[in-house]
N, C-alpha and C. Protein backbone atom coordinates (compact mmCIF):
# COMPACT_ATOMS: atom_id res chain seq x y z
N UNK A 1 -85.88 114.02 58.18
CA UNK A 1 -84.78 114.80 57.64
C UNK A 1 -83.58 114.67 58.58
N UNK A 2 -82.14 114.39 58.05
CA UNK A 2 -81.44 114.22 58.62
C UNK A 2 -80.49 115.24 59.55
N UNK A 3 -80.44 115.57 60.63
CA UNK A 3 -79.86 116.72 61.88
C UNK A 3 -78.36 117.05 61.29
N UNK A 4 -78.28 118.03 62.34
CA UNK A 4 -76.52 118.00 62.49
C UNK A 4 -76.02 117.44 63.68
N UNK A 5 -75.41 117.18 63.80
CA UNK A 5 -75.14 116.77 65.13
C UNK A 5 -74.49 117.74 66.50
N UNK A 6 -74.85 117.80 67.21
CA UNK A 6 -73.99 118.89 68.11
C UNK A 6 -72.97 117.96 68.76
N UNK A 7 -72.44 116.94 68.54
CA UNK A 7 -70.75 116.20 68.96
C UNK A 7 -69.93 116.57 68.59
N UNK A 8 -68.94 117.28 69.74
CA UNK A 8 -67.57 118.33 69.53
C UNK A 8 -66.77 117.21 69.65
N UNK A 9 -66.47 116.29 69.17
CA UNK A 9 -65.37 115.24 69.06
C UNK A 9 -64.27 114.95 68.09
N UNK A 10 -63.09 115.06 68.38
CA UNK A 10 -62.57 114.87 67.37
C UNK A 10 -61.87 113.17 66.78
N UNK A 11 -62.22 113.31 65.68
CA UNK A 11 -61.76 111.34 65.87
C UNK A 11 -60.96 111.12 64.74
N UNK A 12 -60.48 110.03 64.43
CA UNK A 12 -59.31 109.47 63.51
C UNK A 12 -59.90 108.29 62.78
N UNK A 13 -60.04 108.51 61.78
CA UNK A 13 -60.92 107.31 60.64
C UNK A 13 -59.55 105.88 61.13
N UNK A 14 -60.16 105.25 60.14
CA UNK A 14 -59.46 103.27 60.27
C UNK A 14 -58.12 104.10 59.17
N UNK A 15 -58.72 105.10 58.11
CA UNK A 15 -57.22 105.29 56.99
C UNK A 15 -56.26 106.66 57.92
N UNK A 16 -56.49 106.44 58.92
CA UNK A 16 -56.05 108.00 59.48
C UNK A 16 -56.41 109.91 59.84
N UNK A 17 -56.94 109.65 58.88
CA UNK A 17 -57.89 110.90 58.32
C UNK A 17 -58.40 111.61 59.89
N UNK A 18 -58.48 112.70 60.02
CA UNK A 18 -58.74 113.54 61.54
C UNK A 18 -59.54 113.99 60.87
N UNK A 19 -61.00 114.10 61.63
CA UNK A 19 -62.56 114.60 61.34
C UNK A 19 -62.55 115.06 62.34
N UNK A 20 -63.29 115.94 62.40
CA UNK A 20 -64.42 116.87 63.66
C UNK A 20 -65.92 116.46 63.10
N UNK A 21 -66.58 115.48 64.27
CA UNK A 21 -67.52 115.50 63.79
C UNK A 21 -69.25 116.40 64.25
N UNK A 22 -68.83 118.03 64.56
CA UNK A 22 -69.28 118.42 65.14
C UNK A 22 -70.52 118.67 64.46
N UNK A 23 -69.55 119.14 62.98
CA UNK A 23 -70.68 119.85 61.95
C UNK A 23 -71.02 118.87 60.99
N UNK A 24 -71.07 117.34 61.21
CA UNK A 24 -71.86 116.53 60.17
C UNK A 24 -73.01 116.90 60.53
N UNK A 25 -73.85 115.81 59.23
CA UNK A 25 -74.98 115.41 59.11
C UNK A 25 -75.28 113.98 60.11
N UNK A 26 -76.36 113.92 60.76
CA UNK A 26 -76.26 112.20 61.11
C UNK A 26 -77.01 112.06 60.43
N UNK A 27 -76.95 110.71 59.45
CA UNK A 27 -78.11 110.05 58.53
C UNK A 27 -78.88 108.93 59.36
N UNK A 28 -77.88 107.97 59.45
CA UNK A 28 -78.22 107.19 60.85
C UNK A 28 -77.91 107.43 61.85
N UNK A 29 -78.85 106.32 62.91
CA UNK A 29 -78.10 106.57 64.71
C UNK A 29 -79.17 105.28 64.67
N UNK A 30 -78.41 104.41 65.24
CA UNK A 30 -78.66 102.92 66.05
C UNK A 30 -78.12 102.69 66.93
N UNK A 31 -78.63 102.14 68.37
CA UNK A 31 -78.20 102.31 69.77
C UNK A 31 -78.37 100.64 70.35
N UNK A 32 -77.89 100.27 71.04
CA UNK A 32 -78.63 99.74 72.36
C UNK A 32 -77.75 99.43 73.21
N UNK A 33 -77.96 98.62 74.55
CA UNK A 33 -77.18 98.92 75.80
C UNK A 33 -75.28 98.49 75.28
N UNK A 34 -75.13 97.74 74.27
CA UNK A 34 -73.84 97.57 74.49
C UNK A 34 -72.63 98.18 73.41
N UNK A 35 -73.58 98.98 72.41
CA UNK A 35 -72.50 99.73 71.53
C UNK A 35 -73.86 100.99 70.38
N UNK A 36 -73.01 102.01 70.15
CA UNK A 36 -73.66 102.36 68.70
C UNK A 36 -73.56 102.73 67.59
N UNK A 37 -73.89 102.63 66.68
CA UNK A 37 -73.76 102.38 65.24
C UNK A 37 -74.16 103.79 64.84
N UNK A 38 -73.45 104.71 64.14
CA UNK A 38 -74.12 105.88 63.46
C UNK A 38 -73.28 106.13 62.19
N UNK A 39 -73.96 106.74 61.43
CA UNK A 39 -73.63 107.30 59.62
C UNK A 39 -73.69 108.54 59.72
N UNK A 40 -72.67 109.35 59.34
CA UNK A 40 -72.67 110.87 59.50
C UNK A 40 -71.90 111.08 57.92
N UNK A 41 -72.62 112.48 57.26
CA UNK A 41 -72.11 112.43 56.25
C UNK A 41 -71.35 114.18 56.37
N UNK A 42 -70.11 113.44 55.85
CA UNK A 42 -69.42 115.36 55.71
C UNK A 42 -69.97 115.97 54.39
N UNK A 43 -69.48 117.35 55.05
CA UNK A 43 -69.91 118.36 54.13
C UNK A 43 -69.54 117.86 52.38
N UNK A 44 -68.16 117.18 52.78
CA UNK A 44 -67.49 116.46 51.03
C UNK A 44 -68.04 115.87 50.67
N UNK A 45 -69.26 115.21 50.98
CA UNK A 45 -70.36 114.36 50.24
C UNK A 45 -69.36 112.93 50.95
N UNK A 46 -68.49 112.84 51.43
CA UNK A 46 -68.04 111.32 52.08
C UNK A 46 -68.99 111.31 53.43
N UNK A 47 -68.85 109.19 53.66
CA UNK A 47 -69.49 109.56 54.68
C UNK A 47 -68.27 109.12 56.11
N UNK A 48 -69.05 108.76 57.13
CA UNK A 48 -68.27 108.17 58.50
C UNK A 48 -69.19 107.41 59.34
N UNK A 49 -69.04 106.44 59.14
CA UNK A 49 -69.45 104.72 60.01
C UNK A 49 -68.54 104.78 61.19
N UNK A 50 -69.32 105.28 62.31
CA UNK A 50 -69.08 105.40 63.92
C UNK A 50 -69.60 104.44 64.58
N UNK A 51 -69.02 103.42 64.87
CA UNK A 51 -69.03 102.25 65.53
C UNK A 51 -68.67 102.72 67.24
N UNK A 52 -69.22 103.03 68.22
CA UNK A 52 -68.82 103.27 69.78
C UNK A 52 -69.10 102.20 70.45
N UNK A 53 -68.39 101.42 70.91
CA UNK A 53 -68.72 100.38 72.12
C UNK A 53 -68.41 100.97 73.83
N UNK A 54 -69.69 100.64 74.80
CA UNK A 54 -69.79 101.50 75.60
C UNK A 54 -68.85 100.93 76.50
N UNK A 55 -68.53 99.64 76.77
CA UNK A 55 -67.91 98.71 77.31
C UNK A 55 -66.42 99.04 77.32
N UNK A 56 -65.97 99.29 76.37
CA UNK A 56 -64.49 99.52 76.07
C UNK A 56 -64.45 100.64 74.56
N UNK A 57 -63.80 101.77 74.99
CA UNK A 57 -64.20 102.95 73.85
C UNK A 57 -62.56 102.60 72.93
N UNK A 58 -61.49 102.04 73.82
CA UNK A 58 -60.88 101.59 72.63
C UNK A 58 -61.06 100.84 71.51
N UNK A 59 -62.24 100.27 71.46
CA UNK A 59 -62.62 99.24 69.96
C UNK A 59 -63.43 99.94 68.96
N UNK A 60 -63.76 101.61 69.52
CA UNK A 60 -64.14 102.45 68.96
C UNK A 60 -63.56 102.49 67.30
N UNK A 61 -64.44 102.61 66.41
CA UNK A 61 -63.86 102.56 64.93
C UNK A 61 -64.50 103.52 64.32
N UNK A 62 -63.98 104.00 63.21
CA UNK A 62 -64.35 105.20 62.83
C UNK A 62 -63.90 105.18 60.90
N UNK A 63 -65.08 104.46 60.19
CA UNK A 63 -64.69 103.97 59.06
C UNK A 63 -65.21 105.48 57.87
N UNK A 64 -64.01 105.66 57.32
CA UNK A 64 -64.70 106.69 56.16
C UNK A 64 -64.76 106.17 54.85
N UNK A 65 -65.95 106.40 54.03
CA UNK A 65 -66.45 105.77 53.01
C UNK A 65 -66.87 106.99 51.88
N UNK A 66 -66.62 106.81 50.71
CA UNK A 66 -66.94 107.85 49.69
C UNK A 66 -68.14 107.23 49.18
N UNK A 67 -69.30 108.17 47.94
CA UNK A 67 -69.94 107.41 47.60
C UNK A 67 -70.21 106.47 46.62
N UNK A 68 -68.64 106.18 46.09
CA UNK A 68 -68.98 105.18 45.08
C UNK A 68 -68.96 103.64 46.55
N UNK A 69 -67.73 104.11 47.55
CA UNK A 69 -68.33 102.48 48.50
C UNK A 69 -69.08 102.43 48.89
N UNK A 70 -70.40 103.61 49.53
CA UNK A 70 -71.68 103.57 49.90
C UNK A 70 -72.04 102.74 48.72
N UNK A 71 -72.43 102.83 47.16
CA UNK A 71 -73.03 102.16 46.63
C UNK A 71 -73.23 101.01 46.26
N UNK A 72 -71.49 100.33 46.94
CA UNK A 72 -71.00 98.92 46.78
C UNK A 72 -71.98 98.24 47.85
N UNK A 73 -71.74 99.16 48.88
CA UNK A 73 -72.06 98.21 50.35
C UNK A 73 -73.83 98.18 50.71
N UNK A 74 -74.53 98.92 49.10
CA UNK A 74 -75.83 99.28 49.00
C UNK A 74 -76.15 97.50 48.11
N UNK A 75 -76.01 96.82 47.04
CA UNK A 75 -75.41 96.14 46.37
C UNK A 75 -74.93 94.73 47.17
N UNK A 76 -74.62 94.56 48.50
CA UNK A 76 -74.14 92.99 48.76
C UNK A 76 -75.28 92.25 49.45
């Protein structure tokens, strides 16, 4: 079952958009030593593709997706 997350961060999607992603859901979380990959879904039923690279946090990306593009990117 998927958590909430306790990360008080505030971040800026790729379209601009300002999230707090304190009170998502994480669906995913994928790690390893040089970046990580996580899926957090807001309360709006959208989600957020958190890309962190540990190396350099400016390449940090922060993609928001509704669920008709979840279903595209379910599909390729």
């Amino acid at each position: 079952m998927p958590t909430t997350t306790s990360n008080q961060e505030m971040i800026t999607t790729t379209c601009g958009r300002q999230l707090d992603l304190r009170m998502t859901e994480l669906v995913i979380e994928r790690s390893n030593s040089l970046f990580s990959y996580n899926i957090h879904k807001l309360k709006t039923g959208e989600y957020v593709i958190a890309e962190k690279f540990y190396a350099n946090p400016f390449n940090n990306r922060y993609i928001l997706l509704n669920d008709e593009q979840i279903e595209l990117l379910k599909n390729l």
